[in-house]
N, C-alpha and C. Protein backbone atom coordinates (compact mmCIF):
# COMPACT_ATOMS: atom_id res chain seq x y z
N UNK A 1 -16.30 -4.81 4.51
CA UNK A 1 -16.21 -3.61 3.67
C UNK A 1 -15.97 -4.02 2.23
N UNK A 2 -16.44 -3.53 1.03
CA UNK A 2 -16.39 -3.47 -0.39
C UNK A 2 -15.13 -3.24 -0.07
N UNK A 3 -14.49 -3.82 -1.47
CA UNK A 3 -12.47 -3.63 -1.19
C UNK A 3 -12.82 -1.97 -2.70
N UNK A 4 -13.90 -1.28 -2.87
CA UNK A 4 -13.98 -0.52 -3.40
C UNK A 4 -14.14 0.63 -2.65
N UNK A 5 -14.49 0.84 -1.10
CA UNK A 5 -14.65 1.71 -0.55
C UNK A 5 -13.18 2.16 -0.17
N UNK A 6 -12.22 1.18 -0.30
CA UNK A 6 -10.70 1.78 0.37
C UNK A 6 -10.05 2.29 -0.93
N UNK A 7 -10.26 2.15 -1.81
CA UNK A 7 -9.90 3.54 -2.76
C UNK A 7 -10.54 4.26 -2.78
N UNK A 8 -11.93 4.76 -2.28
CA UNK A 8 -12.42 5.98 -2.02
C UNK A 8 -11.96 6.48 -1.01
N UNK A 9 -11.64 5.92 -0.15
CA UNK A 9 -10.41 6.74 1.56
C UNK A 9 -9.20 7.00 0.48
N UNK A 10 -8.80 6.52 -0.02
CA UNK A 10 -7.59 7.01 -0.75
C UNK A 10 -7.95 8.36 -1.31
N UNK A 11 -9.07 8.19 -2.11
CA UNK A 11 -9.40 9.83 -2.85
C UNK A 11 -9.32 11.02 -1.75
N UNK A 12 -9.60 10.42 -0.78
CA UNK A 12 -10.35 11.70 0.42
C UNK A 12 -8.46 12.06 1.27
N UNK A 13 -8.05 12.90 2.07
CA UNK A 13 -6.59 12.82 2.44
C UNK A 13 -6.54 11.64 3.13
N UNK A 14 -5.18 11.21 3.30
CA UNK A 14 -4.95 10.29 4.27
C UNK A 14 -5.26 10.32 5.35
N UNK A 15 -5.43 11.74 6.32
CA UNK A 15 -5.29 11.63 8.13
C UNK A 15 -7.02 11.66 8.14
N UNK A 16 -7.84 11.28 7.04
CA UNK A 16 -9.28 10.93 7.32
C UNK A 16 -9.15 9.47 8.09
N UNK A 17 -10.13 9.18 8.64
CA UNK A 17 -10.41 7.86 8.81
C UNK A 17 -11.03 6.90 8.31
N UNK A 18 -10.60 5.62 8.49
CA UNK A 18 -11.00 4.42 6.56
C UNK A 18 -11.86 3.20 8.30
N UNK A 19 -12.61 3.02 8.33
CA UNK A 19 -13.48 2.19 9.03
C UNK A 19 -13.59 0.89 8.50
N UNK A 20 -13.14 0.24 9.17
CA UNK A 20 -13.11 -1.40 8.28
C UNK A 20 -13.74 -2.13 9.23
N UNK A 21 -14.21 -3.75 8.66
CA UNK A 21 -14.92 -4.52 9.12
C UNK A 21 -14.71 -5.96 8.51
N UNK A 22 -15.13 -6.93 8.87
CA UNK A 22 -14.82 -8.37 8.70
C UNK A 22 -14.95 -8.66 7.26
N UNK A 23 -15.69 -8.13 6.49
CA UNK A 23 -16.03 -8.05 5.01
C UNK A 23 -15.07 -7.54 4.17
N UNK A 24 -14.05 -7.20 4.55
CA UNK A 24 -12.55 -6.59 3.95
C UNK A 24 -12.39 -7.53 2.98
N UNK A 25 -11.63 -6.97 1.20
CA UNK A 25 -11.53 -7.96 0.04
C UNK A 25 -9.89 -7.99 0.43
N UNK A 26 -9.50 -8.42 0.53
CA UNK A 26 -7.84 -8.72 0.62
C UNK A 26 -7.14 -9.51 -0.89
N UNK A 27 -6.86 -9.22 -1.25
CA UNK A 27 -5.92 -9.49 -2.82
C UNK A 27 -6.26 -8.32 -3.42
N UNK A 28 -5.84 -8.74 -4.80
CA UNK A 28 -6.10 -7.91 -5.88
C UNK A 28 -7.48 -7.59 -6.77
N UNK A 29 -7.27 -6.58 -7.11
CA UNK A 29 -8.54 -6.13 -7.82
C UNK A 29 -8.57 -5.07 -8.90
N UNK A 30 -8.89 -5.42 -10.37
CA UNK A 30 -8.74 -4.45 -11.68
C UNK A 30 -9.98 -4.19 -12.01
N UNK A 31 -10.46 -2.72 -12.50
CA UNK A 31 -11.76 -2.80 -12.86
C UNK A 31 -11.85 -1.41 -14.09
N UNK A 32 -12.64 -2.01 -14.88
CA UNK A 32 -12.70 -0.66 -15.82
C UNK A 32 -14.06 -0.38 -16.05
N UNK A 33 -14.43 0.82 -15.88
CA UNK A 33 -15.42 1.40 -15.98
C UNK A 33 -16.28 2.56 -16.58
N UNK A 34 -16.85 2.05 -17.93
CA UNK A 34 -17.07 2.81 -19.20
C UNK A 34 -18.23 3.98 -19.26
N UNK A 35 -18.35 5.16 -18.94
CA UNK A 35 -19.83 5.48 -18.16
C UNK A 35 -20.88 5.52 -19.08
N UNK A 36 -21.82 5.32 -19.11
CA UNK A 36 -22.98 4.98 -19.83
C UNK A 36 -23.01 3.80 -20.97
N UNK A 37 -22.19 3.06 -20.52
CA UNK A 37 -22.25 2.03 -21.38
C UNK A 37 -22.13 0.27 -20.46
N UNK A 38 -23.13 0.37 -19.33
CA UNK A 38 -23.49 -1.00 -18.96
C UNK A 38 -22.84 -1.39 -17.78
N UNK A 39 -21.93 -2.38 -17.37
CA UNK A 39 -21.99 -2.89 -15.92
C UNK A 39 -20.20 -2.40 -16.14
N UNK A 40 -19.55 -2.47 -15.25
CA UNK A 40 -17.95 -2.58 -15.17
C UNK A 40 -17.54 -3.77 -15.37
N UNK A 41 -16.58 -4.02 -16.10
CA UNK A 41 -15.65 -4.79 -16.30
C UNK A 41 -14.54 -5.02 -14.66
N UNK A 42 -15.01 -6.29 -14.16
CA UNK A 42 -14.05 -6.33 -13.08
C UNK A 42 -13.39 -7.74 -13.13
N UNK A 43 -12.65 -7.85 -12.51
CA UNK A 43 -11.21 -9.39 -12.31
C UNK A 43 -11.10 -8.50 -10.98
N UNK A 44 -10.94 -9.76 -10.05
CA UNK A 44 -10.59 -10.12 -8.93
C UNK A 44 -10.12 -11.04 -8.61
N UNK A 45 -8.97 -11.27 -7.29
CA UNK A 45 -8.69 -12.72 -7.00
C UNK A 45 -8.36 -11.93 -5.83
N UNK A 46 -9.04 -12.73 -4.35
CA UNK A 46 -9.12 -12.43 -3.28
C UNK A 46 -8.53 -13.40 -2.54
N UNK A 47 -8.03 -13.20 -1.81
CA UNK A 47 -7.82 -14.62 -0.38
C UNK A 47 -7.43 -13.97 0.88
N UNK A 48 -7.33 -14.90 1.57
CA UNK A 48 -6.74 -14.67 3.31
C UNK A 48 -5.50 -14.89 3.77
N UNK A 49 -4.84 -15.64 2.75
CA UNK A 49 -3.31 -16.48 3.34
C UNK A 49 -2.64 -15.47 2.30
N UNK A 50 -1.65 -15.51 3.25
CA UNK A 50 -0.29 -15.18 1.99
C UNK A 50 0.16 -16.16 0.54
N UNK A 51 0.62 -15.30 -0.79
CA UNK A 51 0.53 -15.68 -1.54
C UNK A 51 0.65 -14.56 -2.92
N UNK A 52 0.62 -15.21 -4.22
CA UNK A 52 -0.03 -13.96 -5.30
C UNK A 52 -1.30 -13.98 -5.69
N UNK A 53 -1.73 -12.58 -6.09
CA UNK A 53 -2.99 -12.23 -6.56
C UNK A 53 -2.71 -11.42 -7.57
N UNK A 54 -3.81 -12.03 -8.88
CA UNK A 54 -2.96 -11.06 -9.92
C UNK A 54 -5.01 -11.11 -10.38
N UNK A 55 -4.93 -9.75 -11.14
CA UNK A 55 -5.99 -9.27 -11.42
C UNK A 55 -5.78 -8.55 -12.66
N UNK A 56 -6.69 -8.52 -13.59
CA UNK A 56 -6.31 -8.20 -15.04
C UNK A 56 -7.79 -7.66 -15.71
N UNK A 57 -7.68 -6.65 -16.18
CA UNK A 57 -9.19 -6.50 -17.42
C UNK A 57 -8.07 -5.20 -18.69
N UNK A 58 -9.16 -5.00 -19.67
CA UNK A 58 -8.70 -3.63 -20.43
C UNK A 58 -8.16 -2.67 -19.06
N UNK A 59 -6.94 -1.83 -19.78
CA UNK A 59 -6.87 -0.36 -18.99
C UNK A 59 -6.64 -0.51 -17.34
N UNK A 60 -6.71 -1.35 -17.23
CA UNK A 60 -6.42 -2.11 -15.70
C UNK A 60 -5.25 -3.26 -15.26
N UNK A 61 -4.73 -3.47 -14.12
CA UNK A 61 -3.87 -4.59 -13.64
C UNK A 61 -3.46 -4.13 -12.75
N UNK A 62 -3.80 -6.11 -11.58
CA UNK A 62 -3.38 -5.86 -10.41
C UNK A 62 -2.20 -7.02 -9.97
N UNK A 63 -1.26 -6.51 -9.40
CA UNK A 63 -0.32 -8.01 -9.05
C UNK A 63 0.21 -7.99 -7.64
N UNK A 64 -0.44 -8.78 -6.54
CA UNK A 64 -0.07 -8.40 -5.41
C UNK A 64 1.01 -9.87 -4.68
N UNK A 65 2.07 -9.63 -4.10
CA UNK A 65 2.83 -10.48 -3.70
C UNK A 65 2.97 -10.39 -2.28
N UNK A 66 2.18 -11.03 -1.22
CA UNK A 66 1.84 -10.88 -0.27
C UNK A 66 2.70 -11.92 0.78
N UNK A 67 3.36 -11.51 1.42
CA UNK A 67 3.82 -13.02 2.06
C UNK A 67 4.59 -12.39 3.54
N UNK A 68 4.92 -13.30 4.06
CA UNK A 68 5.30 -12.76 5.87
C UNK A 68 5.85 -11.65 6.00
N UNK A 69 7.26 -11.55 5.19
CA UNK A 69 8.59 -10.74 5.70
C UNK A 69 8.26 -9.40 4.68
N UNK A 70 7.63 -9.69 3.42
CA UNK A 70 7.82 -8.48 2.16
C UNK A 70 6.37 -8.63 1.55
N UNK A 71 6.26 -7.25 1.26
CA UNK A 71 5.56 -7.33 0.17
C UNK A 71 5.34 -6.36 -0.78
N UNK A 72 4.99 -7.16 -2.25
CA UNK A 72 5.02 -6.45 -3.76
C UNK A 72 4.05 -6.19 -3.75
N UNK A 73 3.86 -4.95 -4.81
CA UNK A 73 2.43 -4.45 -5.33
C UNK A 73 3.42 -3.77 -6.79
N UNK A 74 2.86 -4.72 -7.66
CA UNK A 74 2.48 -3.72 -9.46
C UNK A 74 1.04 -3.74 -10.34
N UNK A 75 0.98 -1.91 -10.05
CA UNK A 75 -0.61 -1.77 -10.87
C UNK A 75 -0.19 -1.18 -12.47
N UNK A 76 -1.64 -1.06 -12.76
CA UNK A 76 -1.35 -0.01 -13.54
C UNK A 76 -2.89 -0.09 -14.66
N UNK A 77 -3.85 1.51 -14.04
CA UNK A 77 -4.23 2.01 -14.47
C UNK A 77 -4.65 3.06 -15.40
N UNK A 78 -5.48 2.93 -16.82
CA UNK A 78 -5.46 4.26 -17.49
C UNK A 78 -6.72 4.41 -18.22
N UNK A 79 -7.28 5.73 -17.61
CA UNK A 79 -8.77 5.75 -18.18
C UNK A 79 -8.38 6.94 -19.38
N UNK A 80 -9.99 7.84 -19.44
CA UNK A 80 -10.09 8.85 -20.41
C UNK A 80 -11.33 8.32 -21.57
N UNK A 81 -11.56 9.75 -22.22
CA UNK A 81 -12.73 9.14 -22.99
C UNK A 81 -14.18 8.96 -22.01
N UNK A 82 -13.91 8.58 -20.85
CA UNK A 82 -15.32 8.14 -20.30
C UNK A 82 -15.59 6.77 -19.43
N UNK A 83 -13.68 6.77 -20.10
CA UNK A 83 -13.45 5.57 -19.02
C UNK A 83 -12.68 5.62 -17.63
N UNK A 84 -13.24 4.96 -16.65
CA UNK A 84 -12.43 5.18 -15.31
C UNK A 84 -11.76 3.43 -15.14
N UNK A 85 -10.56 3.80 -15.02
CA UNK A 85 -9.96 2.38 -14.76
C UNK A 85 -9.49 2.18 -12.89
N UNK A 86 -9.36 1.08 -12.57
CA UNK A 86 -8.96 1.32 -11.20
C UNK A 86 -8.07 -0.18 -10.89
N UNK A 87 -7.00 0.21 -10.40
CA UNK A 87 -6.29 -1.26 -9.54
C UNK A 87 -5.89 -0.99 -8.26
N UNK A 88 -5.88 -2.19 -7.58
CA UNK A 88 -5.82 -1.94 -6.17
C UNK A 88 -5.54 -3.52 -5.30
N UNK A 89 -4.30 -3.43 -4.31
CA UNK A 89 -4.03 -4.48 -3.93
C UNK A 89 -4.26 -4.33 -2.25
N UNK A 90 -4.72 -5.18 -1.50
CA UNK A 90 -4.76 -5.34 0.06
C UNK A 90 -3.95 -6.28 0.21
N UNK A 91 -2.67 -6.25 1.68
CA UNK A 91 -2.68 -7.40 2.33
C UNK A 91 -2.89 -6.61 3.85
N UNK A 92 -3.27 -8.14 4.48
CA UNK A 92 -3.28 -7.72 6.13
C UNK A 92 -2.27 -8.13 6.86
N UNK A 93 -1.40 -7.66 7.83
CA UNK A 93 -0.31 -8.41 8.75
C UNK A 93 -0.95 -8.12 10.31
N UNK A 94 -0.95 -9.29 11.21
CA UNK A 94 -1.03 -9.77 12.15
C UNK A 94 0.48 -9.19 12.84
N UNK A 95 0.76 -8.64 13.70
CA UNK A 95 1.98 -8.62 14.38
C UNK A 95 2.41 -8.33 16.16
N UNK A 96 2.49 -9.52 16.76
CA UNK A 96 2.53 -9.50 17.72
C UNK A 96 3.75 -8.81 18.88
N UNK A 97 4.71 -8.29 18.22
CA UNK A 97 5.40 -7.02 18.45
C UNK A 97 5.91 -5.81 17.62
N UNK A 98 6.98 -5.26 17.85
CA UNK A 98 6.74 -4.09 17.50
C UNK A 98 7.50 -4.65 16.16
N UNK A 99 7.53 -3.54 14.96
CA UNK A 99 8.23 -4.33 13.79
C UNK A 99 8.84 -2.78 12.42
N UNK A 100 9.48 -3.26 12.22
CA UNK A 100 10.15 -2.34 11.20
C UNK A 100 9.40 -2.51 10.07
N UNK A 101 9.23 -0.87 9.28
CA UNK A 101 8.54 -1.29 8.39
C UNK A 101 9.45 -0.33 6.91
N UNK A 102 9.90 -0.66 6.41
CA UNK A 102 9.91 0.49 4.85
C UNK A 102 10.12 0.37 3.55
N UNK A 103 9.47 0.92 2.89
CA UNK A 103 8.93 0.63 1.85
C UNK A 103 9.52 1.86 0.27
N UNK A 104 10.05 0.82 -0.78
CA UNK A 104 10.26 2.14 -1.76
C UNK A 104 8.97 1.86 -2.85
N UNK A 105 8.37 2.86 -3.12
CA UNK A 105 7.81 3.15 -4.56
C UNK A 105 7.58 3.53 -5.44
N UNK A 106 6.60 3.64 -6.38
CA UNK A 106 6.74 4.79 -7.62
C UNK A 106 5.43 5.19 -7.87
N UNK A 107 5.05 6.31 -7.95
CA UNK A 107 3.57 6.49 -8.14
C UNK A 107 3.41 7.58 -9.21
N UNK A 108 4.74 8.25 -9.84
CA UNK A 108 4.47 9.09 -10.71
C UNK A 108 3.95 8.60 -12.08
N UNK A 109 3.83 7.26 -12.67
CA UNK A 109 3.58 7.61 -13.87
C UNK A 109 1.90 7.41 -14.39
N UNK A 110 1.56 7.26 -12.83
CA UNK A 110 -0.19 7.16 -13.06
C UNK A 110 -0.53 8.32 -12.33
N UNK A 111 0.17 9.34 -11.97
CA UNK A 111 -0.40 10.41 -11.71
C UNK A 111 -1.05 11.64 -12.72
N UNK A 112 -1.90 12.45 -12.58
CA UNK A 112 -2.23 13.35 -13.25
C UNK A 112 -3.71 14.03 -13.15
N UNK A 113 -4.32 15.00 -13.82
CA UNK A 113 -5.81 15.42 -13.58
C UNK A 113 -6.57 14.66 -13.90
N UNK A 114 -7.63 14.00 -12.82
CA UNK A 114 -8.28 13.42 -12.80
C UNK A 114 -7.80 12.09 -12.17
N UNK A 115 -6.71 11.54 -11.68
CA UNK A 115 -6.30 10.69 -10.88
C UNK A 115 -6.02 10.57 -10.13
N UNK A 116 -6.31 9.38 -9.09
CA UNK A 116 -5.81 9.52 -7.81
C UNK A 116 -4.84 8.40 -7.79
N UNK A 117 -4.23 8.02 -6.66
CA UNK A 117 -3.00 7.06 -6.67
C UNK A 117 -2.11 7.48 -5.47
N UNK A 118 -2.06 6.26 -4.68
CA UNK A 118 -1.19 6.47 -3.63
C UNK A 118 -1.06 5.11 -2.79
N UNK A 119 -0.34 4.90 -1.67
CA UNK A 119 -0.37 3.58 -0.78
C UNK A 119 -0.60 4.08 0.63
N UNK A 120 -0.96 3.25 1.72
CA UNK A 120 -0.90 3.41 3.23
C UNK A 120 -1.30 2.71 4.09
N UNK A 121 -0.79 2.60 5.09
CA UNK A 121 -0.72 1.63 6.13
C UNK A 121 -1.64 2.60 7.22
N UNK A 122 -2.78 0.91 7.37
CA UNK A 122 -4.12 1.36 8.63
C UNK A 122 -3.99 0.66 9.55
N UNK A 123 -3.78 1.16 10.77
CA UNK A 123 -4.28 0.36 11.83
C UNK A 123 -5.57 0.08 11.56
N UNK A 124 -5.52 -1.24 11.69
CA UNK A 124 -7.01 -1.73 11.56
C UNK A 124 -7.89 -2.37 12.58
N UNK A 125 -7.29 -1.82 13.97
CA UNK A 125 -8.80 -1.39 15.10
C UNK A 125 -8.89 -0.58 15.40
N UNK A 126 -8.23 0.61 14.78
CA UNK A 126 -8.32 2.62 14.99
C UNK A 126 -9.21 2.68 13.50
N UNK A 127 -8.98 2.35 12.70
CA UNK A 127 -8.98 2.77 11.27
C UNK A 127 -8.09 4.00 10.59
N UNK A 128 -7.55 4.05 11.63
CA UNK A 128 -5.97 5.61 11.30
C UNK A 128 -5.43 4.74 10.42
N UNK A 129 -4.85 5.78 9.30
CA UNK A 129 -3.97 6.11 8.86
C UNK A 129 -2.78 5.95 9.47
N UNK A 130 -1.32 5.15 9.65
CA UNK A 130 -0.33 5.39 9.77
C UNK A 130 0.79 5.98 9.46
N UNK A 131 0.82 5.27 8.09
CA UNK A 131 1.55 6.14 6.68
C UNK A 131 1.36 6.36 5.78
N UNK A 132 1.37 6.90 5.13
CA UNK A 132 0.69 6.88 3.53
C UNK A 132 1.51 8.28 3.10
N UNK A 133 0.95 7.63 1.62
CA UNK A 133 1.03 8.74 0.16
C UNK A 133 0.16 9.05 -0.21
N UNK A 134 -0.63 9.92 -1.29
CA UNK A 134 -1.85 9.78 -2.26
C UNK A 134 -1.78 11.07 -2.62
N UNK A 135 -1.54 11.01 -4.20
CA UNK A 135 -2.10 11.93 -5.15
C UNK A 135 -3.37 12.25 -5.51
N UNK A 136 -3.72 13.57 -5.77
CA UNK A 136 -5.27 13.83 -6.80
C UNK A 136 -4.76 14.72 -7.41
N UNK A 137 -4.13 14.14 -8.33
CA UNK A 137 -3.61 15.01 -9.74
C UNK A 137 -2.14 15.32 -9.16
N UNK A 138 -1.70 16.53 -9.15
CA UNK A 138 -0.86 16.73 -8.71
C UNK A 138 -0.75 17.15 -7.04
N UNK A 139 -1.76 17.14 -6.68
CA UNK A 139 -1.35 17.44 -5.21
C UNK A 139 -1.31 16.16 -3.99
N UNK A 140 0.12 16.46 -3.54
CA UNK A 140 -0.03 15.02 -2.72
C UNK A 140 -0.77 15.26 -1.08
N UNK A 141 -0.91 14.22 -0.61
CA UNK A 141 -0.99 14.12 0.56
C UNK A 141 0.02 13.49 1.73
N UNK A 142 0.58 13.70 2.32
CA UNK A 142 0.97 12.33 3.48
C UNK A 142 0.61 12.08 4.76
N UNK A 143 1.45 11.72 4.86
CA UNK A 143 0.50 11.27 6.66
C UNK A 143 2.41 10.34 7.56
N UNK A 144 2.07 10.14 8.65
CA UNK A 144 3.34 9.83 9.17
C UNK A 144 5.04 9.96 9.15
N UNK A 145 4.72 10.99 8.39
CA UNK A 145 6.60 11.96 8.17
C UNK A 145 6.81 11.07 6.82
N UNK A 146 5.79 10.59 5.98
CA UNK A 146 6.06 10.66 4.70
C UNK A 146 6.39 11.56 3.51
N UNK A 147 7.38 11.33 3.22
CA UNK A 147 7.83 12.52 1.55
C UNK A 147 6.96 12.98 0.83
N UNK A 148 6.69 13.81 -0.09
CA UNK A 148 5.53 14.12 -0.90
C UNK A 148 6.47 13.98 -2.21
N UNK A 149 7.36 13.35 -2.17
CA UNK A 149 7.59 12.52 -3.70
C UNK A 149 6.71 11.41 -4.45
N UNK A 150 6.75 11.60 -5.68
CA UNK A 150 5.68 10.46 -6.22
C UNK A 150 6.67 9.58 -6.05
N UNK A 151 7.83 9.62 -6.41
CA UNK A 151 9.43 8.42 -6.24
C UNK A 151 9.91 8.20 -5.42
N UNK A 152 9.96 7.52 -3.96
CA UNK A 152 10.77 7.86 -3.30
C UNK A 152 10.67 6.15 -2.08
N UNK A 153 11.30 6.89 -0.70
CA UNK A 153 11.36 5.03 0.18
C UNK A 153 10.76 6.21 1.58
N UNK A 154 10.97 4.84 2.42
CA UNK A 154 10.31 5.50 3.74
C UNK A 154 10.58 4.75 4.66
N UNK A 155 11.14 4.53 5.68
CA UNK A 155 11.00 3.75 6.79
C UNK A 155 10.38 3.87 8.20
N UNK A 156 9.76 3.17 9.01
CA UNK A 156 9.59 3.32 10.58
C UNK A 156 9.02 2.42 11.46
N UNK A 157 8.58 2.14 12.59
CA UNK A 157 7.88 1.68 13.04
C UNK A 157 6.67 1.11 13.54
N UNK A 158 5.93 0.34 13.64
CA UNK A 158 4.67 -0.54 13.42
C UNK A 158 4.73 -1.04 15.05
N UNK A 159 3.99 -0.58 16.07
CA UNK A 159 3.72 -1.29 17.29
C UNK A 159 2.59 -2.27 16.68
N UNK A 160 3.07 -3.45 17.77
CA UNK A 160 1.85 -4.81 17.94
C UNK A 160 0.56 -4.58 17.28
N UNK A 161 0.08 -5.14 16.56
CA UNK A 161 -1.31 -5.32 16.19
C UNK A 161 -1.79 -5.49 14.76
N UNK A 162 -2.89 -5.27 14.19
CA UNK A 162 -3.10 -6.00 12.88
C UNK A 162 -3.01 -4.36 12.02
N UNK A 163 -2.42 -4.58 10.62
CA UNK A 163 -2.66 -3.43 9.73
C UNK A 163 -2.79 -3.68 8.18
N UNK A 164 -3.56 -3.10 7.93
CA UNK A 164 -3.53 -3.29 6.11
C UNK A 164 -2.70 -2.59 5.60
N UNK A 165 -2.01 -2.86 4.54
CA UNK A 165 -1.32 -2.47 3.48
C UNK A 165 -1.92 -2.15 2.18
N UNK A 166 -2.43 -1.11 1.84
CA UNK A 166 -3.49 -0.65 0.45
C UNK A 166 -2.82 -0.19 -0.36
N UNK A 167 -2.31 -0.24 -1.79
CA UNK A 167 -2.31 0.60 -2.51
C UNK A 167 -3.47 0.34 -3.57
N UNK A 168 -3.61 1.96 -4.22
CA UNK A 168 -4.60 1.66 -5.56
C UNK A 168 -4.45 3.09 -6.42
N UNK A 169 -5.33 2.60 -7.36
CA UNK A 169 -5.46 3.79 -8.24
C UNK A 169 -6.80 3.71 -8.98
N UNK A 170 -7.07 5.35 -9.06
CA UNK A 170 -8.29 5.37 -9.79
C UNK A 170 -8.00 6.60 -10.89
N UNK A 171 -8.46 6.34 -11.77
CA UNK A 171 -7.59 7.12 -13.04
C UNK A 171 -8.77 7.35 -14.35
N UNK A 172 -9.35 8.58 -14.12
CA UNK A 172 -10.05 9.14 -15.18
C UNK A 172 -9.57 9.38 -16.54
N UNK A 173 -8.84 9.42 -16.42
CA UNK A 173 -7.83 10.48 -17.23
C UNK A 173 -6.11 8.90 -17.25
N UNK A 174 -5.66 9.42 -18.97
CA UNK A 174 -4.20 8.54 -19.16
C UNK A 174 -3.57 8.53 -17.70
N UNK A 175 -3.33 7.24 -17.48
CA UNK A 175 -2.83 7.18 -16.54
C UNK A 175 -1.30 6.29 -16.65
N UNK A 176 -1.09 5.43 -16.04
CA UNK A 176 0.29 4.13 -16.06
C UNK A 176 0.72 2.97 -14.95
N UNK A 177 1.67 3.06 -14.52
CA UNK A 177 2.22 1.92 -13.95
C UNK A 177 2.21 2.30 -12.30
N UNK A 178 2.54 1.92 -11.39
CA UNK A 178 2.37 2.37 -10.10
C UNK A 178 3.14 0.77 -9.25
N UNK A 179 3.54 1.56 -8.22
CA UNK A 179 4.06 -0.21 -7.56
C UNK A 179 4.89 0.31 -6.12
N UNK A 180 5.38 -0.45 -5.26
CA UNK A 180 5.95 -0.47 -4.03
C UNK A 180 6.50 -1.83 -4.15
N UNK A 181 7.82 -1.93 -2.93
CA UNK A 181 7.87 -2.99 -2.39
C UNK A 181 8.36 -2.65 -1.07
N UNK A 182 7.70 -3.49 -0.25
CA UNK A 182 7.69 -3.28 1.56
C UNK A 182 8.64 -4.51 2.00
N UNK A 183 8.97 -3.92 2.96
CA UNK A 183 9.62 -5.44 3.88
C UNK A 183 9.30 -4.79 5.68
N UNK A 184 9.30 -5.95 6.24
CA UNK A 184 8.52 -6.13 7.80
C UNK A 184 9.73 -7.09 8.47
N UNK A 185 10.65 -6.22 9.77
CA UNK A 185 11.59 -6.97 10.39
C UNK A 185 11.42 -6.86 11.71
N UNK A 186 11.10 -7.59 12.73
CA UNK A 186 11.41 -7.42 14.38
C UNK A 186 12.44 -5.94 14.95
N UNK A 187 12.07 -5.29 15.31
CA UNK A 187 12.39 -4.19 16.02
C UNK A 187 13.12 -5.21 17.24
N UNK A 188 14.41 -5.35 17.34
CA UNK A 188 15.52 -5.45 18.58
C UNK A 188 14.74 -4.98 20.11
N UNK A 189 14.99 -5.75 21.07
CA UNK A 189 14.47 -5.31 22.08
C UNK A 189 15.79 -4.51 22.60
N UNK A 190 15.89 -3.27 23.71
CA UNK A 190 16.77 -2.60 24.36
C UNK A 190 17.73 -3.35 24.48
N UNK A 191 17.53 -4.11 25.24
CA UNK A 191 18.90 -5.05 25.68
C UNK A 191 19.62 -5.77 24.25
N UNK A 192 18.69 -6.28 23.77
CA UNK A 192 19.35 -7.17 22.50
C UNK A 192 20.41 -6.02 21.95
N UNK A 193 20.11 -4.97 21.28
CA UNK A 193 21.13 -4.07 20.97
C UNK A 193 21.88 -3.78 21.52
N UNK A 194 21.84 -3.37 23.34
CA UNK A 194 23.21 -3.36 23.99
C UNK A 194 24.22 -4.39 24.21
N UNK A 195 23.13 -5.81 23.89
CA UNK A 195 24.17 -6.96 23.83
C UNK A 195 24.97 -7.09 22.70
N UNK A 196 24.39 -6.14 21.71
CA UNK A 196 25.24 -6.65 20.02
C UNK A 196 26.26 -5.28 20.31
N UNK A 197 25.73 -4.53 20.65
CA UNK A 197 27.16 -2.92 20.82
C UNK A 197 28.34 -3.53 21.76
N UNK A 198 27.54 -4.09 23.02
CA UNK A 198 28.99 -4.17 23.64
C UNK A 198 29.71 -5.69 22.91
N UNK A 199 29.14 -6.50 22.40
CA UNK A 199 29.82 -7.50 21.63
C UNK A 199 31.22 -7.35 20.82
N UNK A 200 30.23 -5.95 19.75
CA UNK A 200 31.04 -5.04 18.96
C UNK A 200 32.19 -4.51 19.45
N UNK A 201 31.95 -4.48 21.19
CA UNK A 201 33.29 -3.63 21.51
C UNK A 201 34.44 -4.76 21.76
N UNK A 202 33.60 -5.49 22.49
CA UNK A 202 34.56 -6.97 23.09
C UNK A 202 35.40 -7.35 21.74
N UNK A 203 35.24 -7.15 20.89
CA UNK A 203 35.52 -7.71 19.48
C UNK A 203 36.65 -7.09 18.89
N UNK A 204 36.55 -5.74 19.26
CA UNK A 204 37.17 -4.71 18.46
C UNK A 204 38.80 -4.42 19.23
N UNK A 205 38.16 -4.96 20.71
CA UNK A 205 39.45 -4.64 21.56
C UNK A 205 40.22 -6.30 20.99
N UNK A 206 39.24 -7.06 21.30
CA UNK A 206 40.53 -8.10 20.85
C UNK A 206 41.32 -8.35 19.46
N UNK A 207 40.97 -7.60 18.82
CA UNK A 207 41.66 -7.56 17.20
C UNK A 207 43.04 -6.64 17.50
N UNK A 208 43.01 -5.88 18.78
CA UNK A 208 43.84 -5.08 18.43
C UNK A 208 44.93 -5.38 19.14
């Protein structure tokens, strides 16, 4: 898939479905785009491994910090005039059980008419939507018992399997800064927690 078609699932609501395929751009990506005046201005830096990706043109920037346990995303798009600017970061996680996921961000100061902007997590052999945000102008969207704050955090759960992490923005119109940071922890199996509660108790009686 063009890593340009997953900010167009962003434009459309979240509980649409985003169809992916082996051709997925994973890093970062800035692009500005002047209309009637010739090709787009794009910077990219793509890879497969964990790591940074930083992406840069006019009116554009992408900085993605991708790595096992966490991950960063700072954009920041601003068109107008005729210009459309866009940033946008992918990573993918592999996860072979179930896993905690939550994330705080900020998406108000690239919001407005004519912009879109938001983040969300895809299963990526459903192509669902898990969680997400996304503005078009002022009206938000969510999806998985997400807030409809442009400011705000979120936490929950991620069963076994592979998912992307997208945020982006596409911004006709003055736009700004935009960003998240996620972290990814092992979900406790049943027992493990009843072994740490009753620990807690064994503990509590002998102090006293």
């Amino acid at each position: 898939m063009d890593s340009r078609h997953v900010t167009a699932a962003l434009a459309a609501p979240l509980v649409a479905t985003l169809s992916c395929s082996a051709g997925l751009d994973l890093g970062a990506l800035a692009e500005r785009n002047q209309i009637g005046r010739g090709a787009p201005a794009i910077d990219t830096d793509f890879g497969s491994t964990f790591g940074t990706y930083v992406a840069q043109v006019t009116d554009a920037s992408a900085s993605l910090g991708w790595f096992a346990s966490n991950c960063t995303f700072t954009g920041f798009a601003s068109g107008g005039g005729g210009v459309i600017a866009r940033s946008q970061g992918i990573a993918l996680y592999d996860f072979s059980e179930a896993m905690s996921f939550s994330i705080t961000y900020g998406l108000a100061p690239a919001r407005g008419d004519g912009n879109t902007v938001g983040w969300t997590v895809v299963d990526l052999a459903s192509g669902d939507f898990v969680f997400g945000l996304s503005f078009e102008g002022a009206a938000a969207t969510t999806v998985g018992g997400v807030g409809a704050s442009a400011n705000g955090s979120f936490s929950g759960t991620l069963q076994a399997g592979s998912y992307l992490l997208v945020a982006a923005a596409d911004c006709a119109a003055a736009g700004g800064s935009f960003s998240y940071s996620a972290a990814f922890a092992p979900v406790p199996a049943p027992g493990a927690v009843a072994l740490l509660g009753a620990l807690g108790l064994l503990g509590s009686r002998r102090r006293r």
